[in-house]
N, C-alpha and C. Protein backbone atom coordinates (compact mmCIF):
# COMPACT_ATOMS: atom_id res chain seq x y z
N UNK A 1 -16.53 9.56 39.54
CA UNK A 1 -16.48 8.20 39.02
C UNK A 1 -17.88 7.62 38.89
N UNK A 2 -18.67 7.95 40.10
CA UNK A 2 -20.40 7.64 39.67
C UNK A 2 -20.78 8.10 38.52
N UNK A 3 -20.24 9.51 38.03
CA UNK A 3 -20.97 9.73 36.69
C UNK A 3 -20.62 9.03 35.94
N UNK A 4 -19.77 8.27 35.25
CA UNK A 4 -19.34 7.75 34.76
C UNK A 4 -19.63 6.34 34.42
N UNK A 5 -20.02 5.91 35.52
CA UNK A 5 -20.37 4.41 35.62
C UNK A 5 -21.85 4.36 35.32
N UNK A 6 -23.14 5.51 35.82
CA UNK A 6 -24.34 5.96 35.45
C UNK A 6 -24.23 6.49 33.75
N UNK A 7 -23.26 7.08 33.54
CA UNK A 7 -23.25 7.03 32.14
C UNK A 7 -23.47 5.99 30.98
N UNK A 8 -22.30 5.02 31.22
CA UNK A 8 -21.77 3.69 30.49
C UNK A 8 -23.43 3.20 30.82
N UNK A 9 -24.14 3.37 32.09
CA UNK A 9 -25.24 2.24 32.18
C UNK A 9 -26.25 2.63 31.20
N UNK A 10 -26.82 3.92 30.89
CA UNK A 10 -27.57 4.44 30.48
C UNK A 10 -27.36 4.71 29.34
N UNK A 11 -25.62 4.57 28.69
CA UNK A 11 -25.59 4.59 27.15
C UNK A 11 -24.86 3.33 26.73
N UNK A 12 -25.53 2.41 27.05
CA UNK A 12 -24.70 0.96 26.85
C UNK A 12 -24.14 0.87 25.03
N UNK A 13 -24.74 0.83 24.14
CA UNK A 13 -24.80 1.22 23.00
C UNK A 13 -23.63 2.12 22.56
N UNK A 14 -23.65 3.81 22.82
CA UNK A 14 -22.59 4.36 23.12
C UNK A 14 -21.50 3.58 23.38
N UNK A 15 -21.10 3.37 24.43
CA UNK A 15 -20.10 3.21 25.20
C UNK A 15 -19.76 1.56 24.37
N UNK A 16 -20.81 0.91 23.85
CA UNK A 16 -20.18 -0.23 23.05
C UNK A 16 -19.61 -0.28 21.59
N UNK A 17 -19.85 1.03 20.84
CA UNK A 17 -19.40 1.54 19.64
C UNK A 17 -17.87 2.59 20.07
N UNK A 18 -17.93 3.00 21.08
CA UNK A 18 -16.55 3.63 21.46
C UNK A 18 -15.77 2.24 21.77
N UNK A 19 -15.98 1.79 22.72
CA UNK A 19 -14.63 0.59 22.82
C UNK A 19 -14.34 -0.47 21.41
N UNK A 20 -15.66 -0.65 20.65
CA UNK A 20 -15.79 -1.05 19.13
C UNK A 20 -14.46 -0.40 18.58
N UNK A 21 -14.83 0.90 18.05
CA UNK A 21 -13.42 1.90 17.46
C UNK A 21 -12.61 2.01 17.98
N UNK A 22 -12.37 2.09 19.15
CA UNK A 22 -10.57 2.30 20.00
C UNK A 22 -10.19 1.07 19.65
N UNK A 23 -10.64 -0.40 19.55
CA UNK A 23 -10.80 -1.57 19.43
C UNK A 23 -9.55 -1.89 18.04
N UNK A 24 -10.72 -1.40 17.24
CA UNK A 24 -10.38 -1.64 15.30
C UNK A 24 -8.97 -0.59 14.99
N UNK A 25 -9.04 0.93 16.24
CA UNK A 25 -8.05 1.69 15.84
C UNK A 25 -6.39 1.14 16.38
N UNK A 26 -6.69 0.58 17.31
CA UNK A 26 -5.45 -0.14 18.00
C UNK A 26 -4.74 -1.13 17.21
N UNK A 27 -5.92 -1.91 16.69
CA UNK A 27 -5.75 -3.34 15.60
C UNK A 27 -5.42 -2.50 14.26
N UNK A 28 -5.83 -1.28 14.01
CA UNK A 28 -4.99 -0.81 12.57
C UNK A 28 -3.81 -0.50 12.63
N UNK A 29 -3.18 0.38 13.91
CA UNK A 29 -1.91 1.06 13.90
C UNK A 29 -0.96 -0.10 14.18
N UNK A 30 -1.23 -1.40 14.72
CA UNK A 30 -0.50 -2.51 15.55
C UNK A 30 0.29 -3.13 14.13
N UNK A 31 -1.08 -3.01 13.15
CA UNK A 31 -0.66 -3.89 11.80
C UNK A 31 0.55 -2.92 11.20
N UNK A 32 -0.22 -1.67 11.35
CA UNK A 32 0.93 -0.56 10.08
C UNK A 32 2.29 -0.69 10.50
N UNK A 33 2.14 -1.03 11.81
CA UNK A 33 3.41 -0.71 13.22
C UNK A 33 4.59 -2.04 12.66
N UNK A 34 3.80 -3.14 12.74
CA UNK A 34 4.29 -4.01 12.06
C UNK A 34 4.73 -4.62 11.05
N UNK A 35 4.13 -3.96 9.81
CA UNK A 35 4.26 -4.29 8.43
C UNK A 35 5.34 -5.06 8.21
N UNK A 36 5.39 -5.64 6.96
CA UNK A 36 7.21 -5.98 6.52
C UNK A 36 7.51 -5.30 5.34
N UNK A 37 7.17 -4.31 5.14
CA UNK A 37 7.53 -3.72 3.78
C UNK A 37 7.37 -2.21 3.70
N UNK A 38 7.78 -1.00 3.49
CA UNK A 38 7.89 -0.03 3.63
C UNK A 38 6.62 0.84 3.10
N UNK A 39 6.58 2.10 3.02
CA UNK A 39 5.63 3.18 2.28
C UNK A 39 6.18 3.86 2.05
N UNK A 40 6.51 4.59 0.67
CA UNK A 40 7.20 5.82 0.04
C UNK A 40 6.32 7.10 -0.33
N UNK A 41 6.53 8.36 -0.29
CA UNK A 41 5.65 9.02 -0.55
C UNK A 41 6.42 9.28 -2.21
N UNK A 42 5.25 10.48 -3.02
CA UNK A 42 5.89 10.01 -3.99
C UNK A 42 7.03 10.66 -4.59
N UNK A 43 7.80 11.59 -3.82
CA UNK A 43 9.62 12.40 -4.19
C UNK A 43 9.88 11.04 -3.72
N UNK A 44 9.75 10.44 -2.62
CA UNK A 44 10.38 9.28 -2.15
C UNK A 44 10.66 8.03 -3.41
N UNK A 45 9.85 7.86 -3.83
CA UNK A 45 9.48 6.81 -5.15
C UNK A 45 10.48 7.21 -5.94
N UNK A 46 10.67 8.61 -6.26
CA UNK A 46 11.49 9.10 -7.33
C UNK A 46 12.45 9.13 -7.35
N UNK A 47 13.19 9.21 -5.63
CA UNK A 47 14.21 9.31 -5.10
C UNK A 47 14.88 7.65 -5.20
N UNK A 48 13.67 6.84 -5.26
CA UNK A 48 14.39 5.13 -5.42
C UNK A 48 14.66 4.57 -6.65
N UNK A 49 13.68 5.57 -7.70
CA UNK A 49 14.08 4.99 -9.36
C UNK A 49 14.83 5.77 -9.70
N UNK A 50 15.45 6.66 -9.40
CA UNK A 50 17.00 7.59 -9.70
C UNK A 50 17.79 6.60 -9.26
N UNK A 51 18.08 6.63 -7.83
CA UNK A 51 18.63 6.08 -7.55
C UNK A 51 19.76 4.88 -7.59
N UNK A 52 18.69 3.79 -7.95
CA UNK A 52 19.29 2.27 -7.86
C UNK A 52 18.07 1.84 -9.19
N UNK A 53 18.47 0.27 -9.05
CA UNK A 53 17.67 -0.32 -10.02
C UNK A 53 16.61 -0.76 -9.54
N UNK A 54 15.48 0.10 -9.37
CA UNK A 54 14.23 -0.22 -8.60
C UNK A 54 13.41 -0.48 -9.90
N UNK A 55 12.83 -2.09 -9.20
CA UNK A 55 11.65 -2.50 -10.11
C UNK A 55 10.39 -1.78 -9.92
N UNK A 56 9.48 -1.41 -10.77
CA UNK A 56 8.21 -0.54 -10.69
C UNK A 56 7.28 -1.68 -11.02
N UNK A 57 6.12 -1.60 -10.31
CA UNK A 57 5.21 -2.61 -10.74
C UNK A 57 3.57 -2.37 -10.47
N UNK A 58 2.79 -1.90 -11.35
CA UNK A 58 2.06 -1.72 -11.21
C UNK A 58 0.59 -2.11 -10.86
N UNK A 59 0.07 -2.64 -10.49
CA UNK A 59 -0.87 -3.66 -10.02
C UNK A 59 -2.71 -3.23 -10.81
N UNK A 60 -2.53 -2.30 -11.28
CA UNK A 60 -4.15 -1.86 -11.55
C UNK A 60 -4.47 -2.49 -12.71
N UNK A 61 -5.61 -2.51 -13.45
CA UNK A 61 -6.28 -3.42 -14.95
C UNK A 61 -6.16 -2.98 -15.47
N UNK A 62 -5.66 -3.50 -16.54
CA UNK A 62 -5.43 -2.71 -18.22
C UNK A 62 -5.84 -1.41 -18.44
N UNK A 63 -7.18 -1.43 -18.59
CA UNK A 63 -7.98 -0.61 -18.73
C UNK A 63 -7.87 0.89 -18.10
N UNK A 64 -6.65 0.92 -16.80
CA UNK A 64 -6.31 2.18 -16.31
C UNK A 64 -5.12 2.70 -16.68
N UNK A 65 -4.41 1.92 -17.49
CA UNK A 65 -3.19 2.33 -18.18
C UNK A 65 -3.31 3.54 -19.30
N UNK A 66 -4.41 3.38 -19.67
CA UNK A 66 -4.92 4.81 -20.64
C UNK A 66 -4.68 5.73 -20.01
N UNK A 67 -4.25 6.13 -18.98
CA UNK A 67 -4.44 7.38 -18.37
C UNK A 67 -2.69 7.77 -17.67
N UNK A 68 -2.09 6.80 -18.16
CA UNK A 68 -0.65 6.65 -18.13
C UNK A 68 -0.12 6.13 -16.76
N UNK A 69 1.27 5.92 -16.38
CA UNK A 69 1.66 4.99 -15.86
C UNK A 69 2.85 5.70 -15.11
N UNK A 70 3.72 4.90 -14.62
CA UNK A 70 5.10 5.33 -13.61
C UNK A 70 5.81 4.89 -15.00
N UNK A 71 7.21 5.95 -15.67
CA UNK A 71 7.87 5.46 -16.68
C UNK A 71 8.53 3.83 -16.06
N UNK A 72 9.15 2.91 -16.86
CA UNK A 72 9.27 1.69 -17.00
C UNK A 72 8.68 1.05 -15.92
N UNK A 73 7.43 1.17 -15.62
CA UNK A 73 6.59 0.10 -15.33
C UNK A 73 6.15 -1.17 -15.49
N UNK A 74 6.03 -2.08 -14.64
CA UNK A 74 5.40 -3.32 -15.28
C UNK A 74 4.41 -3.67 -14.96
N UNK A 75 3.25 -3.74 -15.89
CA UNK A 75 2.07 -4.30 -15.62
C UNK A 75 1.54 -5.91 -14.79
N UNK A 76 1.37 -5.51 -13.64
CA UNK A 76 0.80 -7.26 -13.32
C UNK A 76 -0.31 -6.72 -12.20
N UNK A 77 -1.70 -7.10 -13.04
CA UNK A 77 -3.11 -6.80 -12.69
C UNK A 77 -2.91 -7.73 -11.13
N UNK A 78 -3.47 -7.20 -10.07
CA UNK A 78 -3.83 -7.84 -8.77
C UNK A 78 -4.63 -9.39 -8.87
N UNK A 79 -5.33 -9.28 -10.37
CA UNK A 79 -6.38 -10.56 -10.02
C UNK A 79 -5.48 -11.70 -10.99
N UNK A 80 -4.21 -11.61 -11.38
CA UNK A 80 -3.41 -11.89 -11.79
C UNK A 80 -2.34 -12.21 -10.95
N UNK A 81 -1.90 -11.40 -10.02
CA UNK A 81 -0.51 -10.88 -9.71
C UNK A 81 0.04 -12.83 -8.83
N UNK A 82 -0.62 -13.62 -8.85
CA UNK A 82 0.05 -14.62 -7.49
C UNK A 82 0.56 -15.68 -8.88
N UNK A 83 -0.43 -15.68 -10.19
CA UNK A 83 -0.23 -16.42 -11.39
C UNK A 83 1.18 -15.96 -11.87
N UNK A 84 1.33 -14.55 -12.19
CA UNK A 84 2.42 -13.60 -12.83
C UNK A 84 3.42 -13.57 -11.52
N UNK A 85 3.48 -13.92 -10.52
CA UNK A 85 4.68 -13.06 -9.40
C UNK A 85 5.98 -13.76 -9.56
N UNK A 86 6.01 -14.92 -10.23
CA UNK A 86 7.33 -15.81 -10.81
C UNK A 86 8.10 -14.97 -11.76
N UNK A 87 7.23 -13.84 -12.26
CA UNK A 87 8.07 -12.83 -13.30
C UNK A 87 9.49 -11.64 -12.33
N UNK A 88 9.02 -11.98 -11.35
CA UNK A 88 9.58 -10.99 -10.59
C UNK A 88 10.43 -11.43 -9.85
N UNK A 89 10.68 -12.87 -9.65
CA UNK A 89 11.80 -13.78 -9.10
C UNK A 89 13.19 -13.54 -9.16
N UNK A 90 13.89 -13.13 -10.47
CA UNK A 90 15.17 -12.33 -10.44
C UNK A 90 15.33 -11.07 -10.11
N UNK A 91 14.30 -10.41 -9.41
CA UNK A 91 14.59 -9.03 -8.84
C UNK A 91 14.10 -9.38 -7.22
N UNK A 92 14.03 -10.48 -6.85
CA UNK A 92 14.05 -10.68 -5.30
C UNK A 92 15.02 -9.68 -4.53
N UNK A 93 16.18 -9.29 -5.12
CA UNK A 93 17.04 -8.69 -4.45
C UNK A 93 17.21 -6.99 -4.59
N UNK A 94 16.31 -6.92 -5.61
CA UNK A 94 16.31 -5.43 -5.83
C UNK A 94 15.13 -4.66 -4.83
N UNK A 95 15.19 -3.66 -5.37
CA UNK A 95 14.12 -2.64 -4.15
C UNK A 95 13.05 -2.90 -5.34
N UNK A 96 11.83 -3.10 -4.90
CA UNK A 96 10.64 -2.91 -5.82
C UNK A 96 9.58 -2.37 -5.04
N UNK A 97 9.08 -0.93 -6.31
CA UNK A 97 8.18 -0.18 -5.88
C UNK A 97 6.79 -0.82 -6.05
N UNK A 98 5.77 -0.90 -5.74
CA UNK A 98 4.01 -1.35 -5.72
C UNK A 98 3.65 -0.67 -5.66
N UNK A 99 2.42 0.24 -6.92
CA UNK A 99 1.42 1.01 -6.82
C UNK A 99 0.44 0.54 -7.29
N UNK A 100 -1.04 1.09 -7.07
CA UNK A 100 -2.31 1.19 -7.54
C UNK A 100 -2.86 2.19 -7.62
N UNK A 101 -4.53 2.35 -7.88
CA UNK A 101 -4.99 3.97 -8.28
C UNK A 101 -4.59 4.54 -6.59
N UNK A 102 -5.12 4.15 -5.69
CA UNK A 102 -4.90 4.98 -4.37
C UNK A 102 -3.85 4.64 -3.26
N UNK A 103 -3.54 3.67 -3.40
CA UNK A 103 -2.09 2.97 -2.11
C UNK A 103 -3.53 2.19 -1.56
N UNK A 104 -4.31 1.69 -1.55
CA UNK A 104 -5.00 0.68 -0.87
C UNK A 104 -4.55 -0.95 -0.96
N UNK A 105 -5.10 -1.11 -2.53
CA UNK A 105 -4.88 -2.48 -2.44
C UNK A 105 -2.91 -2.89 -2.34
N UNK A 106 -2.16 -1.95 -3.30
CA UNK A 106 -0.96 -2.24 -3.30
C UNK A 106 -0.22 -3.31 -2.03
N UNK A 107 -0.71 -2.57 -0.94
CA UNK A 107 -0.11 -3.19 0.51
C UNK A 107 -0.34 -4.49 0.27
N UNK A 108 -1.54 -4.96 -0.13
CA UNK A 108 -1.73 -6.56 0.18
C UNK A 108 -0.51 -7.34 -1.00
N UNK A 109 -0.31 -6.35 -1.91
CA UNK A 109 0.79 -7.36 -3.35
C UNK A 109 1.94 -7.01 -2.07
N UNK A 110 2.33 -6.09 -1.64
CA UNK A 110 3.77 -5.88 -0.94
C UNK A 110 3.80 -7.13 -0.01
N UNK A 111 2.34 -7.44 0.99
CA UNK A 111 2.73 -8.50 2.18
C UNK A 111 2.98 -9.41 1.12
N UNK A 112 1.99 -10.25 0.27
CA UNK A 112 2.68 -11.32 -0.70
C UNK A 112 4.18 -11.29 -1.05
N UNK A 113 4.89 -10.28 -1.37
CA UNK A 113 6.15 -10.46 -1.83
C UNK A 113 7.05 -10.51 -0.72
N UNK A 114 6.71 -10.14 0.13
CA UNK A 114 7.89 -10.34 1.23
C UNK A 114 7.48 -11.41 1.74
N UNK A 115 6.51 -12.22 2.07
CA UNK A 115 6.12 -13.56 2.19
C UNK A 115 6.72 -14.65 1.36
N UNK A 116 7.13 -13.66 0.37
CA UNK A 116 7.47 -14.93 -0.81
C UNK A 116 9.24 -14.83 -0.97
N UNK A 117 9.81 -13.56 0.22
CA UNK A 117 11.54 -13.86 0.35
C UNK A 117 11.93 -12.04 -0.45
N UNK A 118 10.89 -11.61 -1.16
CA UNK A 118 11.44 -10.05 -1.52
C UNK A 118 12.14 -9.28 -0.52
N UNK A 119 13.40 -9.04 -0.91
CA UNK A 119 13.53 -8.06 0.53
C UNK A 119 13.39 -6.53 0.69
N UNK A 120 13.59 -5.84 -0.61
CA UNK A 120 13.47 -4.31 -0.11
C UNK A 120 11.85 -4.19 -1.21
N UNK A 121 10.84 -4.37 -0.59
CA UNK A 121 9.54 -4.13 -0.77
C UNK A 121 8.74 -2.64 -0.27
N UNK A 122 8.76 -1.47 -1.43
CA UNK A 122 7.59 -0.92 -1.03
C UNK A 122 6.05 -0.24 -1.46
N UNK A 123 5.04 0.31 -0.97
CA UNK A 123 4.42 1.21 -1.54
C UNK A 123 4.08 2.53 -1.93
N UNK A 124 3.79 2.98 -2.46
CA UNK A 124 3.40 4.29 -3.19
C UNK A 124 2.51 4.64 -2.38
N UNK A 125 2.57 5.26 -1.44
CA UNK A 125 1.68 5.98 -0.62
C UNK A 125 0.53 6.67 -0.82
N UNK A 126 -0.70 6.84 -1.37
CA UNK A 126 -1.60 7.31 -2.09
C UNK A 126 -1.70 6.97 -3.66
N UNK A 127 -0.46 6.10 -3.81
CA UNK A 127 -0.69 5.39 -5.63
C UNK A 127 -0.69 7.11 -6.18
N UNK A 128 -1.27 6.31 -7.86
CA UNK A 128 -1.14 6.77 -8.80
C UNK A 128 -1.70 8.14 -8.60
N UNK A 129 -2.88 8.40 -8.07
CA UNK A 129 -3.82 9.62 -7.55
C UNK A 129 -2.67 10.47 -6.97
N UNK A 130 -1.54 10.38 -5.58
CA UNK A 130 -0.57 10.72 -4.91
C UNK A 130 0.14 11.70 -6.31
N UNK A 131 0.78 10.41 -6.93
CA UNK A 131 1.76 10.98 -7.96
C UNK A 131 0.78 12.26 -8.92
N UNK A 132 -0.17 11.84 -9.16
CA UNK A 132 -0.33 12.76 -10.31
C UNK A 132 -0.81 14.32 -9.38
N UNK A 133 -1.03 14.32 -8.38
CA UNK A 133 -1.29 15.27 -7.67
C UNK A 133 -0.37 16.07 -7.04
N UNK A 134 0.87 15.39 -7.22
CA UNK A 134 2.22 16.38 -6.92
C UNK A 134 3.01 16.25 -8.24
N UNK A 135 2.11 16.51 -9.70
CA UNK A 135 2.18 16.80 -10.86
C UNK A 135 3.63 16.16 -11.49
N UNK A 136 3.63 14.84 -11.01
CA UNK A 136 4.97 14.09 -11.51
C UNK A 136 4.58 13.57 -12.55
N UNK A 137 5.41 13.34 -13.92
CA UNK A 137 5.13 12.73 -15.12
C UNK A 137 4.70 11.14 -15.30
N UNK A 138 3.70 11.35 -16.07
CA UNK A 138 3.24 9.80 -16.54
C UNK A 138 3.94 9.22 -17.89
N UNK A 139 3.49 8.17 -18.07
CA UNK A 139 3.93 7.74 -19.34
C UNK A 139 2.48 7.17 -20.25
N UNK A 140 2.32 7.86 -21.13
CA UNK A 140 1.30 7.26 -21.48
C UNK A 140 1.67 6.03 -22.86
């Protein structure tokens, strides 16, 4: 236990960037742990627009639609999406999928919609990158 305590003294720095990261890693898994809205991988995604009447909604800028899309998608850009989210008001009750190029930003449109009463809310787990990498069809 002396080494230990001679350690921490002599690598103060160290030992303040380790409790830093256990810190931020605790505070990431607490949030994921918690979420209110799900993550689909992407058979999962596919498995919800077979399925039922799942709204698709895509969140990325125009400008990435060239490179094609989830078939019946709807476009509503993120720097848009709180102006446009009244479009999506009669599907409060449906399951709606959220993607972007990687599953990053998506999460933050998912907390908005379940904030706003959505109930079966989820994301595309790695986005659009995910899908096209387990060679599922686009729409261009």
């Amino acid at each position: 236990m002396q080494d230990y305590i001679q350690f921490a003294q002599q690598n103060m720095l160290l030992v303040a960037a380790f409790f830093g990261l256990l810190t931020m890693l605790i505070v990431t898994e607490l949030k994921r742990a918690t979420r209110s809205y799900g993550e689909v991988s992407s058979h999962e995604a596919v498995r919800l627009m077979n399925a039922d009447d799942t709204v698709v909604v895509d969140v990325r800028e125009k400008k990435d639609l060239a490179n094609g899309a989830l078939t019946g998608a709807k476009n509503i850009p993120i720097k848009d999406f709180t102006k446009r989210m009244s479009e999506l008001e009669k599907h409060k009750s449906k399951s709606i999928l959220v993607y972007c190029d990687t599953g990053m930003r998506s999460g933050a449109i998912c907390q908005q919609l379940t904030k706003a009463g959505f109930e079966q809310v989820s994301s595309l787990k790695g986005g659009i990158s995910a899908w096209t990498a387990d060679n599922l069809p686009l729409e261009k």
